[in-house]
Protein backbone atom coordinates (compact mmCIF):
# COMPACT_ATOMS: atom_id res chain seq x y z
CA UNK A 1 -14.13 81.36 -40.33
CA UNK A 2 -16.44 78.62 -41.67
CA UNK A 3 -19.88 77.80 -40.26
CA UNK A 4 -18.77 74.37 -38.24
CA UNK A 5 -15.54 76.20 -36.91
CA UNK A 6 -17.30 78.97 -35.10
CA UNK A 7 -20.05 76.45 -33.86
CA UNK A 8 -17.25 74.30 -32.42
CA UNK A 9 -15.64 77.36 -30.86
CA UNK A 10 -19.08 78.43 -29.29
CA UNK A 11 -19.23 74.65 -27.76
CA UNK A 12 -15.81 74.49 -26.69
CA UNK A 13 -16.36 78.08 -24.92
CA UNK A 14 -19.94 77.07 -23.43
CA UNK A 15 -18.47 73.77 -22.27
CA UNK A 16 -15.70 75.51 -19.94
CA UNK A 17 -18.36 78.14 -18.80
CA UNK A 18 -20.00 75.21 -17.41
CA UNK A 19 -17.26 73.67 -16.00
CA UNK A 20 -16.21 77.07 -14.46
CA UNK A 21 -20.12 77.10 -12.80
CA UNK A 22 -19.29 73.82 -11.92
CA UNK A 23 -16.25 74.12 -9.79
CA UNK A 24 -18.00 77.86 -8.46
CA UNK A 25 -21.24 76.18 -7.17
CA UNK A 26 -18.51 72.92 -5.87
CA UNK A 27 -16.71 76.05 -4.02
CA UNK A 28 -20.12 77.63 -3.03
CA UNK A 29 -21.37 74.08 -1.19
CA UNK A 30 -17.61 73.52 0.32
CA UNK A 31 -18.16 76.93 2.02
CA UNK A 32 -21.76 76.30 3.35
CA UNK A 33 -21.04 72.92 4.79
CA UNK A 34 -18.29 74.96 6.75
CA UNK A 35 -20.25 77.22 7.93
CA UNK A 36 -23.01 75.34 8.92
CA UNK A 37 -21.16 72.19 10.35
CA UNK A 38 -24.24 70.32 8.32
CA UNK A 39 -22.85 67.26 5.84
CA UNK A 40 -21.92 67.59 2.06
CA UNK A 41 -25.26 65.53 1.25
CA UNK A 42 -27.43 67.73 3.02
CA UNK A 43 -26.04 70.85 1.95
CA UNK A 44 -26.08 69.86 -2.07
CA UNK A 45 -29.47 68.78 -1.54
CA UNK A 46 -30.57 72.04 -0.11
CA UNK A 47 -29.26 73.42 -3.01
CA UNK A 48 -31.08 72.04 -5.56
CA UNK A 49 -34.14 73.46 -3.96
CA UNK A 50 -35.46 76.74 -4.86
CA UNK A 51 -36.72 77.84 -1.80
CA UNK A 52 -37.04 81.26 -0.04
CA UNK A 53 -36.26 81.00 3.72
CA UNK A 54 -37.50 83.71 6.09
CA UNK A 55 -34.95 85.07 8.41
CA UNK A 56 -35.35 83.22 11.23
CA UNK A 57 -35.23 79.91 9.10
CA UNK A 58 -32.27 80.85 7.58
CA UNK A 59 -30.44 81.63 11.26
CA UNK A 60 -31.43 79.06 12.56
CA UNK A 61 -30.36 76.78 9.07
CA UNK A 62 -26.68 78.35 10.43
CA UNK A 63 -27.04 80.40 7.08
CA UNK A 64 -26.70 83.58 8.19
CA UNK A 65 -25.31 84.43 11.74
CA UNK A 66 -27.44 86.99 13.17
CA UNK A 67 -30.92 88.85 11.74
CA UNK A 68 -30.92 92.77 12.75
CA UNK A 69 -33.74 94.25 13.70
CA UNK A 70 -34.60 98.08 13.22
């Protein structure tokens, strides 16, 4: 296989792993707004962050339903 063939396989191939991530994280964000009744905007823009919530924060972000406590 020459040089520029398998580089233009390795885009093509990177290019729908990306799209595949794409539609997942679409897929991810369709499920939180669902389940936390909060808009589209708000939700992708949570996203983007890279923030650690406690539990509490999280519960009461409609994240997670209930925290259990040994």
């Amino acid at each position: 296989m020459p040089v520029r063939s398998f580089y233009e396989a390795q885009t093509g191939k990177f290019i729908l792993e990306a799209e595949e991530l794409l539609k997942l994280r679409e897929s991810l964000t369709r499920v939180y707004v669902q389940r936390t009744g909060k808009p589209l905007w708000v939700v992708s823009e949570d996203m983007e962050r890279d923030v650690f919530m406690s539990t509490t924060k999280a519960q009461a972000h409609g994240i997670v339903d209930l925290v259990a406590v040994k």
